[in-house]
Protein backbone atom coordinates (compact mmCIF):
# COMPACT_ATOMS: atom_id res chain seq x y z
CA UNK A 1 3.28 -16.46 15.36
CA UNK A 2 6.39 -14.26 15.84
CA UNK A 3 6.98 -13.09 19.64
CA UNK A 4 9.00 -10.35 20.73
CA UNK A 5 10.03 -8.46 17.93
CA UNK A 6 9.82 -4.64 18.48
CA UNK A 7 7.04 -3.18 16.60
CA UNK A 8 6.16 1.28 15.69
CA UNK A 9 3.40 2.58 14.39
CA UNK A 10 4.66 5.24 12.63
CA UNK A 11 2.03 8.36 12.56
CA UNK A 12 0.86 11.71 14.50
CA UNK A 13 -2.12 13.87 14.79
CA UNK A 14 -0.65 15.91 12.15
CA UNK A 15 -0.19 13.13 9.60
CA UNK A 16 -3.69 11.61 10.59
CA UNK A 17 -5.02 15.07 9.34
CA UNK A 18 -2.92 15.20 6.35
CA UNK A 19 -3.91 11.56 5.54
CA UNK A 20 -8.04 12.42 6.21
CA UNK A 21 -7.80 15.16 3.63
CA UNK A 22 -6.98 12.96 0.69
CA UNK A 23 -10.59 13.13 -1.59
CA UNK A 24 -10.72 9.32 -2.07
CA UNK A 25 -10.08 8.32 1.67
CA UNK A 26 -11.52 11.32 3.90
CA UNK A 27 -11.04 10.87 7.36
CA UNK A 28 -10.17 6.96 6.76
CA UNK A 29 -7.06 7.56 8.66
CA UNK A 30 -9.07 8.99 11.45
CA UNK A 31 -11.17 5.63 11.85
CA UNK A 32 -7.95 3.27 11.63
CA UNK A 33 -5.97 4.98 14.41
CA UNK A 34 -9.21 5.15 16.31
CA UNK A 35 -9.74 1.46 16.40
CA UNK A 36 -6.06 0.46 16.92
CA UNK A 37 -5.81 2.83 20.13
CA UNK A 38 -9.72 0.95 21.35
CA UNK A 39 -7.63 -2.37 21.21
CA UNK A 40 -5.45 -1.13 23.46
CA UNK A 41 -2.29 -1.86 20.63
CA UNK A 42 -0.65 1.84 21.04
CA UNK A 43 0.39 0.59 24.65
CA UNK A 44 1.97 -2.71 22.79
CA UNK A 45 4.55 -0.91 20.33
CA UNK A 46 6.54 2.45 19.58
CA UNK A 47 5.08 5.95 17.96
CA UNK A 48 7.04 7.67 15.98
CA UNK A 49 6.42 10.57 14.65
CA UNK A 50 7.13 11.65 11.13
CA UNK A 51 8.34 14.73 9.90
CA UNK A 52 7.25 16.43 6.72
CA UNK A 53 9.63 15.46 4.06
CA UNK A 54 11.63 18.68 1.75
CA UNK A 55 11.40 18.78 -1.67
CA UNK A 56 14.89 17.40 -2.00
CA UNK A 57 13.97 14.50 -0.13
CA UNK A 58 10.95 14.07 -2.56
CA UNK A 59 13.16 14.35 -5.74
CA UNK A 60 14.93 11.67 -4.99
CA UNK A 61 12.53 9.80 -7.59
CA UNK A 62 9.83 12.50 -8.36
CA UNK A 63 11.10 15.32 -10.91
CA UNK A 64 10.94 18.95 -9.88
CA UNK A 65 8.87 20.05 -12.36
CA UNK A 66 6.48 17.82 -11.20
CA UNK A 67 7.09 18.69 -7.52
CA UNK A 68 7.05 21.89 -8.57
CA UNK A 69 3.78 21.79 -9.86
CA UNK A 70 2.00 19.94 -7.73
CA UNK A 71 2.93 22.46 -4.73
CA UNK A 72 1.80 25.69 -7.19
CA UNK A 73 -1.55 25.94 -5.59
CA UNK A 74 -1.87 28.16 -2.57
CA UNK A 75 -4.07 28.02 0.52
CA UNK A 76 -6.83 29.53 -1.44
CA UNK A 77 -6.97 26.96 -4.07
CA UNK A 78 -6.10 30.01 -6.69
CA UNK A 79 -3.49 29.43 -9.24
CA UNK A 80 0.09 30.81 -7.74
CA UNK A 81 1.08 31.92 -11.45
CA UNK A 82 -0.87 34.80 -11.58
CA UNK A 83 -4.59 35.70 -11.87
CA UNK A 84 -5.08 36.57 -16.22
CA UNK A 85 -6.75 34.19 -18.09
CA UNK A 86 -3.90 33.05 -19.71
CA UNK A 87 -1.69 31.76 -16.99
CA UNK A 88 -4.72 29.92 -15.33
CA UNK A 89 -5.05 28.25 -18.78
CA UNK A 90 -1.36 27.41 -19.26
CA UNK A 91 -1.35 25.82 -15.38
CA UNK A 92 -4.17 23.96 -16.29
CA UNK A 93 -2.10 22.87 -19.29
CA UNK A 94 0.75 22.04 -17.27
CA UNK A 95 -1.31 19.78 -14.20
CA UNK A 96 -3.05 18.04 -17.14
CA UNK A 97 0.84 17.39 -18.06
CA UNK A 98 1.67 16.21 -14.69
CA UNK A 99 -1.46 13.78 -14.27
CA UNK A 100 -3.59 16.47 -11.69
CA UNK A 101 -6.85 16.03 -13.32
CA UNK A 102 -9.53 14.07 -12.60
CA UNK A 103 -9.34 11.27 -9.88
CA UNK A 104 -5.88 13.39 -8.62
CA UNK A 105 -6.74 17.01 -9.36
CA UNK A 106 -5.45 19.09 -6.77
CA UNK A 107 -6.99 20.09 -3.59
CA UNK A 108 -6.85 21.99 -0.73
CA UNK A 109 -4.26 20.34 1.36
CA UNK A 110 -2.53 18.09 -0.82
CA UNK A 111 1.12 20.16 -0.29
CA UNK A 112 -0.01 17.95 3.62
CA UNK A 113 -0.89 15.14 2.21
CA UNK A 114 2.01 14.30 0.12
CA UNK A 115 4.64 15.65 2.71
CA UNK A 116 3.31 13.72 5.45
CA UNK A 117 2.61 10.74 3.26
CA UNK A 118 6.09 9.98 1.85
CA UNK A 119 7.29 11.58 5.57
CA UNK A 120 5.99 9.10 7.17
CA UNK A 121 7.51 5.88 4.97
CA UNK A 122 10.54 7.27 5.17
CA UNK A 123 10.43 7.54 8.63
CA UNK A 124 9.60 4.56 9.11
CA UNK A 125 12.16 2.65 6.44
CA UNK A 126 14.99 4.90 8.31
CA UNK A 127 13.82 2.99 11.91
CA UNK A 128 14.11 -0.17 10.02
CA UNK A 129 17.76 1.12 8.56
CA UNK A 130 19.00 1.88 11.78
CA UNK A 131 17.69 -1.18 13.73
CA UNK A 132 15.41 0.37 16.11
CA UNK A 133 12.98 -1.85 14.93
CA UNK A 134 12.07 -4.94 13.03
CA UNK A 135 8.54 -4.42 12.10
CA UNK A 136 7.53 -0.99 11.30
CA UNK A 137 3.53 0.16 9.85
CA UNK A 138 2.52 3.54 8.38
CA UNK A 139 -0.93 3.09 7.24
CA UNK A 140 -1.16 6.49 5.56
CA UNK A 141 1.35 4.83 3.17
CA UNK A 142 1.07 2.82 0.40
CA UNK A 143 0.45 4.95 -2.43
CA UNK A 144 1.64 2.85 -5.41
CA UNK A 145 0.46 4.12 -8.40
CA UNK A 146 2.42 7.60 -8.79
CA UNK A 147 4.98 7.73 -11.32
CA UNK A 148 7.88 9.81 -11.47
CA UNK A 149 6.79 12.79 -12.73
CA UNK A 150 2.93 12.05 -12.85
CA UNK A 151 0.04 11.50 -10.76
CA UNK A 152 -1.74 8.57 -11.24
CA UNK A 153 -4.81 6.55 -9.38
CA UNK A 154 -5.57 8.40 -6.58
CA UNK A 155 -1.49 8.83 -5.90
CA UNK A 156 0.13 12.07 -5.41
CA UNK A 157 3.30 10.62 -4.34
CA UNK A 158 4.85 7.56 -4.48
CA UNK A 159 5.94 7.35 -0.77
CA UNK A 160 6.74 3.41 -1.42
CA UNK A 161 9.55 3.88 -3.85
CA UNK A 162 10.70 6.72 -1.91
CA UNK A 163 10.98 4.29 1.58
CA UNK A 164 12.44 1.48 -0.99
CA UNK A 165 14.74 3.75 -1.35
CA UNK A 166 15.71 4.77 1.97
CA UNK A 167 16.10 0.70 2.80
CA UNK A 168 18.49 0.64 0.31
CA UNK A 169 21.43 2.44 2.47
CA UNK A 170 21.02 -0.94 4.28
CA UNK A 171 19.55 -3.69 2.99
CA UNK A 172 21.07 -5.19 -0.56
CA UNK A 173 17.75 -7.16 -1.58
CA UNK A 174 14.23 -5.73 -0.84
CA UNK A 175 10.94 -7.94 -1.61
CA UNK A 176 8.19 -5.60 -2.20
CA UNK A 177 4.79 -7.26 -1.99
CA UNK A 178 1.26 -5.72 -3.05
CA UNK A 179 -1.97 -7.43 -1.86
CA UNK A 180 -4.15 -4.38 -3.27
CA UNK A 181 -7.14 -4.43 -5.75
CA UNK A 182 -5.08 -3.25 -7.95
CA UNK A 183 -1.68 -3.84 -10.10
CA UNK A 184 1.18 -1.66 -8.30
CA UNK A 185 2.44 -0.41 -11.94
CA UNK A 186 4.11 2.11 -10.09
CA UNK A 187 6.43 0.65 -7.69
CA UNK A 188 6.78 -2.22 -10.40
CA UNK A 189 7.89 0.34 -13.11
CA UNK A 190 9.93 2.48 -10.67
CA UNK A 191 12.49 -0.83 -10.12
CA UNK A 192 11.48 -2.60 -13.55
CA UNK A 193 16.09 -2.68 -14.68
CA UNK A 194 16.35 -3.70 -11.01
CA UNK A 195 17.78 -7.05 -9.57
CA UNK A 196 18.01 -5.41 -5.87
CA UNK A 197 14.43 -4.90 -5.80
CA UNK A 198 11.72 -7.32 -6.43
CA UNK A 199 8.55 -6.76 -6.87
CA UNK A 200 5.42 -9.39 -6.05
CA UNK A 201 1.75 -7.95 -7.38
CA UNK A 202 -0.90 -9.97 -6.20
CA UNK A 203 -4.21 -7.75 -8.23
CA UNK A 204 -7.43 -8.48 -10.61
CA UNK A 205 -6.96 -7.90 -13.80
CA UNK A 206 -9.25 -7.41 -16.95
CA UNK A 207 -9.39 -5.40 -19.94
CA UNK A 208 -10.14 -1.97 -19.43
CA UNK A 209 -10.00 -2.52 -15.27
CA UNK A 210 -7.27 0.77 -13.94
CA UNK A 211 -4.26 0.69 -14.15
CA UNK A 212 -4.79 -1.98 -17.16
CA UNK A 213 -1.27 -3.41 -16.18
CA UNK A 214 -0.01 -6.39 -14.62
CA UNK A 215 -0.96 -8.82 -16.74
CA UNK A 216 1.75 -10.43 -17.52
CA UNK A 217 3.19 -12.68 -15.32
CA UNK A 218 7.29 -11.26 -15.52
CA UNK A 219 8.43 -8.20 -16.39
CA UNK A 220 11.39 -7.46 -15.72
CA UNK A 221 13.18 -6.21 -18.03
CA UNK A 222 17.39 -6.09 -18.20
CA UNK A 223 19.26 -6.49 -15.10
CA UNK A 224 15.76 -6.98 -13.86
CA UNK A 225 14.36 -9.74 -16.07
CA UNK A 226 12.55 -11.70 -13.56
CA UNK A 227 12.53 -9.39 -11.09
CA UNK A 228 9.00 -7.98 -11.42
CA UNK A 229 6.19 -10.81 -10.92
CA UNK A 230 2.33 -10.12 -11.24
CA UNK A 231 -0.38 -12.46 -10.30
CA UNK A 232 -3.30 -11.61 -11.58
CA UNK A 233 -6.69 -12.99 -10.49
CA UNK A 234 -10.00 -13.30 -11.48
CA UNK A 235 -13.12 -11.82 -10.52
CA UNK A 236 -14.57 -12.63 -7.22
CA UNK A 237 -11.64 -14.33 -5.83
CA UNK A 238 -12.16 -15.60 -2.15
CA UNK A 239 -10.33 -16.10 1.23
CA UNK A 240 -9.38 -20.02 0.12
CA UNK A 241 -7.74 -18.84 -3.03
CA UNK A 242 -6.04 -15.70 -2.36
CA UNK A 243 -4.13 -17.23 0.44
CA UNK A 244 -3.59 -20.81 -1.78
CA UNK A 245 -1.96 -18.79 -4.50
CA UNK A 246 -0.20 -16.64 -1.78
CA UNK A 247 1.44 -19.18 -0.07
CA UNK A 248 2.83 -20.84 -3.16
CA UNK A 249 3.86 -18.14 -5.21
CA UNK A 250 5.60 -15.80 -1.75
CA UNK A 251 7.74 -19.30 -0.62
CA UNK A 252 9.16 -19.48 -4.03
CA UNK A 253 9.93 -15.50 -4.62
CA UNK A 254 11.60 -16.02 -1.24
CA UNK A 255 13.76 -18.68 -2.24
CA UNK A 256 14.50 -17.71 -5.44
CA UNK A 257 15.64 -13.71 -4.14
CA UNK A 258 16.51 -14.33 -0.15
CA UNK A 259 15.24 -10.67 0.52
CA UNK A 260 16.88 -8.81 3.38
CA UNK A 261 13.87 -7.03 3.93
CA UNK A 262 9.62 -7.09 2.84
CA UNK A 263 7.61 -4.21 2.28
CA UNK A 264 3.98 -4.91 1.87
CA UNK A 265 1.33 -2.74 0.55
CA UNK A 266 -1.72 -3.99 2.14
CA UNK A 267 -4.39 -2.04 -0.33
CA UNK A 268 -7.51 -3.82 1.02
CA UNK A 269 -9.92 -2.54 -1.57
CA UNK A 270 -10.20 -6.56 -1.88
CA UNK A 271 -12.55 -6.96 0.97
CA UNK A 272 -16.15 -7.98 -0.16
CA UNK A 273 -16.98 -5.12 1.77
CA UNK A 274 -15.46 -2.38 -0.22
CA UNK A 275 -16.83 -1.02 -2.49
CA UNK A 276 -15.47 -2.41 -5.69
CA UNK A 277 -17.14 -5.30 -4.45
CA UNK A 278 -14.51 -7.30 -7.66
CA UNK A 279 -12.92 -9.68 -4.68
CA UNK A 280 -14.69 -11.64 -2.45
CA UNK A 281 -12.11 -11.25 0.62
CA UNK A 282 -12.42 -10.98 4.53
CA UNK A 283 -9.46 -9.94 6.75
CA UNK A 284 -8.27 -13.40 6.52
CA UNK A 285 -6.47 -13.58 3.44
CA UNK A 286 -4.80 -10.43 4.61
CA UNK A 287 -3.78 -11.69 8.19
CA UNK A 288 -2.37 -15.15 6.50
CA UNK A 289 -0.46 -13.26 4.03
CA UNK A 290 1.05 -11.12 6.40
CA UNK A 291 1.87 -13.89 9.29
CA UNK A 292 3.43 -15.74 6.48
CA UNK A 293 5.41 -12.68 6.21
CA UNK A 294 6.46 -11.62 9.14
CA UNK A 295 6.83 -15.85 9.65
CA UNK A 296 9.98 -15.21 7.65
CA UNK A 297 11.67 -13.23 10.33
CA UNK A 298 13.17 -10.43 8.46
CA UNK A 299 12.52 -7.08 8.98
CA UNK A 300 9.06 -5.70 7.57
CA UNK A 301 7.33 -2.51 6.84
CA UNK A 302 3.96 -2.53 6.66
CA UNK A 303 1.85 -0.17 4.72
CA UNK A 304 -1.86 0.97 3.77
CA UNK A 305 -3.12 1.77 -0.16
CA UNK A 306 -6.51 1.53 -1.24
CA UNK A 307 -9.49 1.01 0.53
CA UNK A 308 -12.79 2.65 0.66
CA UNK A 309 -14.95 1.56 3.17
CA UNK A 310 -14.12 3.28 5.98
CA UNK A 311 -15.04 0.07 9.14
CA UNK A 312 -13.59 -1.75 6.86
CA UNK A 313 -9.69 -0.57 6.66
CA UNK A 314 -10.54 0.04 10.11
CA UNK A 315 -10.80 -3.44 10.80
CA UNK A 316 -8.49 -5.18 8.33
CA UNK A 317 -5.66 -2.72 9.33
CA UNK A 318 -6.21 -2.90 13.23
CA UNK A 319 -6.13 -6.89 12.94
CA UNK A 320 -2.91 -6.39 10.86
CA UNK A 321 -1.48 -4.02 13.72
CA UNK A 322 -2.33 -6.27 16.49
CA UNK A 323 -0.53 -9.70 14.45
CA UNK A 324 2.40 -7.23 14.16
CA UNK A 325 2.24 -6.91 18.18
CA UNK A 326 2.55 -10.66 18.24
CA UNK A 327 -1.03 -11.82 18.36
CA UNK A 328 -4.67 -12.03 16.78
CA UNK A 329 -7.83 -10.32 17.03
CA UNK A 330 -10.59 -13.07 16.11
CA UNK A 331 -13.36 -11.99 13.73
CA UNK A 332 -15.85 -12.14 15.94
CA UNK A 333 -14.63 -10.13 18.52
CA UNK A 334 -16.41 -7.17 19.40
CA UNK A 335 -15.66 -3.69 18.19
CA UNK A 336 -14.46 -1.92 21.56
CA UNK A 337 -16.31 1.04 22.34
CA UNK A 338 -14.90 4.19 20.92
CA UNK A 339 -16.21 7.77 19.35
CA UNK A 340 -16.60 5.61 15.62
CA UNK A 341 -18.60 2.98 17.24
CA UNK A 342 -21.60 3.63 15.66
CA UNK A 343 -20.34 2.74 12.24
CA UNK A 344 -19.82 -0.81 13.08
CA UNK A 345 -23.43 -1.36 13.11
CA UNK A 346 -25.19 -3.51 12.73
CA UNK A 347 -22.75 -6.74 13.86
CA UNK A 348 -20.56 -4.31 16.06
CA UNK A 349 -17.81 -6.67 15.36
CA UNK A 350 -14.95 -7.49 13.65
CA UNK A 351 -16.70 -9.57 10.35
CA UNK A 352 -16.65 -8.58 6.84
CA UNK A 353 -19.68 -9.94 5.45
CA UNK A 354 -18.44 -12.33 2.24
CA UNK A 355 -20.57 -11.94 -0.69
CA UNK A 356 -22.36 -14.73 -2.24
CA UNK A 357 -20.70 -14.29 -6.22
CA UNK A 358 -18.36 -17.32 -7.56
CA UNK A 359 -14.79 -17.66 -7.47
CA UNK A 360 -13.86 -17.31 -11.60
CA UNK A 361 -10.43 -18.55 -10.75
CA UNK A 362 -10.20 -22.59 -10.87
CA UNK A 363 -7.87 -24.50 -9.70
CA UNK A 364 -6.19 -25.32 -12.41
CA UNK A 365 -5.76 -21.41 -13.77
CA UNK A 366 -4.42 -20.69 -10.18
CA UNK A 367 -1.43 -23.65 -10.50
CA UNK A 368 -0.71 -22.36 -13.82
CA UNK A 369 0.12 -18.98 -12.46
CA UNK A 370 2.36 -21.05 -9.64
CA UNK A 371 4.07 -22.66 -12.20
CA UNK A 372 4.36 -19.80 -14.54
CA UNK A 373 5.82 -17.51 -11.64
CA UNK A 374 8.74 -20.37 -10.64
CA UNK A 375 9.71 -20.86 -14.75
CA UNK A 376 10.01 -16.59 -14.51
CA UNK A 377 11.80 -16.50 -11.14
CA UNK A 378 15.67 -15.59 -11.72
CA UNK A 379 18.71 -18.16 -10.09
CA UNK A 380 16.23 -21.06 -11.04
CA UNK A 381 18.81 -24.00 -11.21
């Protein structure tokens, strides 16, 4: 394991709020912050604290008509265009437009949210820029479904492509990795003509599962041909195959692209214990993948995504912190005693309970995804 790179934890008591408002994760950021500081790993690495970002700093890839709209509810949750029937119904009209319906209708606080989210990415892509740093983490990050001008999967903002972005004033090639549940279509699509950026889905897929993308192995398209690799995996894939396929498929996208710099979305709606309950994971497949990783020696930024048990982002997030610090927290180690404590219970310990469902991927389905990743790989002599 690495030793002595310099490590921040990018975040503040305002963004931990802004982040515990979101509908589909309240007050997860709360519990993950909680249980890094009971380890003892804010002492072991930097805080930084983000600022807010403008709307011109959010229109770098987000439209502003989009930004527009998403910021046109007030305080009050009443509609800022005026209180007649007929404006309410022509906003409603225009958020349907934009995506903010259903799993991302608006809510109070989500002007915060998205402002702190894509803040704090930023913030902590600019550290990496200027060298302050070689590992940098913003858990409230990570949110890599939003599209340009739409919402999309729980995603307001796409803070990912806007910290991308921001590594770009340094860094020529950028690997961006996604361990999450699900397909990161919108990262993938954001940088699909790209050759300086790309991007490495690791996801389940199956008909009708969201987003309903990422199966195809590359695609790239243009410049980018090659560029964009999914592997997607079957339901109730485990610990042993997750990191087999990981290994394999992450040592040749780093040969074949030399990256300059990683960002990995570490989504860990995977974990047997969330509540997708599609893959079969503990917080090992997550710590190989990311010690493998930061094994590389490049800089890294490290980021959250889905994930909706509450103990157990907690714990898969805090073990990620502390390998970032330089070393491990074993499984079985005991929750420390903190205000959250109480939801640990009953094991009061660092375990996620595997579930006993089978492993649809076989070996041979999982080399012909290795195989079919190196034939799509670009510079392949």
């Amino acid at each position: 394991m690495h030793m002595g790179r310099k490590v921040a934890l990018v975040r503040s008591a305002q963004s931990i709020q802004a982040a515990d408002s979101l509908p589909s994760n309240v007050e997860r950021a709360s519990r993950v912050h909680a249980l890094i500081d009971a380890f003892g790993l804010n002492d072991k690495l930097d805080i930084i604290e983000p600022e807010p970002l403008d709307n011109d700093a959010l229109t770098i890839f987000h439209s502003e008509e989009y930004i527009d709209c998403l910021f046109a509810i007030d305080s009050d949750s009443e509609y800022s265009y005026g209180s007649n029937k007929s404006d309410e119904d022509d906003e409603k009209d225009r958020q349907q437009r934009f995506g903010l319906v259903h799993d991302c209708a608006l809510f109070e606080g989500v002007e915060e949210h998205v402002r702190y989210a894509a803040g704090g990415t930023v913030a902590a892509a600019n550290i990496l820029v200027d060298g302050q740093v070689q590992i940098a983490i913003h858990w409230e990050g990570g949110r890599h479904h939003s599209q340009r001008s739409k919402a999309a999967g729980f995603c307001y903002v796409n803070d990912v492509v806007l910290g991308i972005l921001a590594l770009q004033k340094r860094f020529s090639r950028v690997l961006y990795i996604d361990l999450d549940l699900h397909h990161g279509d919108g990262v993938q699509d954001a940088f699909l003509y790209s050759s300086r950026v790309m991007t490495l889905s690791l996801h389940h897929y199956d008909r009708g599962f969201y987003p309903n993308s990422g199966g195809e192995i590359s695609e790239g398209r243009g410049n980018g041909a090659g560029y964009s690799v999914n592997v997607p995996l079957q339901r109730g894939t485990n610990d042993s195959s997750f990191i087999h396929v990981f290994s394999a498929v992450a040592n040749k996208v780093l040969t074949a692209f030399d990256p300059e710099v990683i960002v990995v979305q570490c989504g860990c709606d995977g974990l047997a214990g969330d509540p997708h309950k599609i893959f079969n994971l503990t917080s090992n497949a997550f710590a190989c993948s990311i010690k493998t990783v930061l094994g590389w020696e490049r800089p890294a930024l490290l980021l959250g995504g889905g994930g909706y048990s509450l103990p157990e982002c907690a714990r898969c997030w805090t073990r990620l912190t502390a390998i970032a610090c330089g070393y491990d927290i074993a499984p079985e180690a005991d929750v420390p005693e903190h205000v959250f404590l109480n939801e640990y219970a009953p094991g009061f310990d660092m375990l996620t309970d595997v579930m006993l469902i089978e492993d649809s991927n076989t070996n041979a389905y999982l080399d012909s995804i290795v195989q079919a990743v190196q034939a799509a790989l670009p510079n392949q002599s």
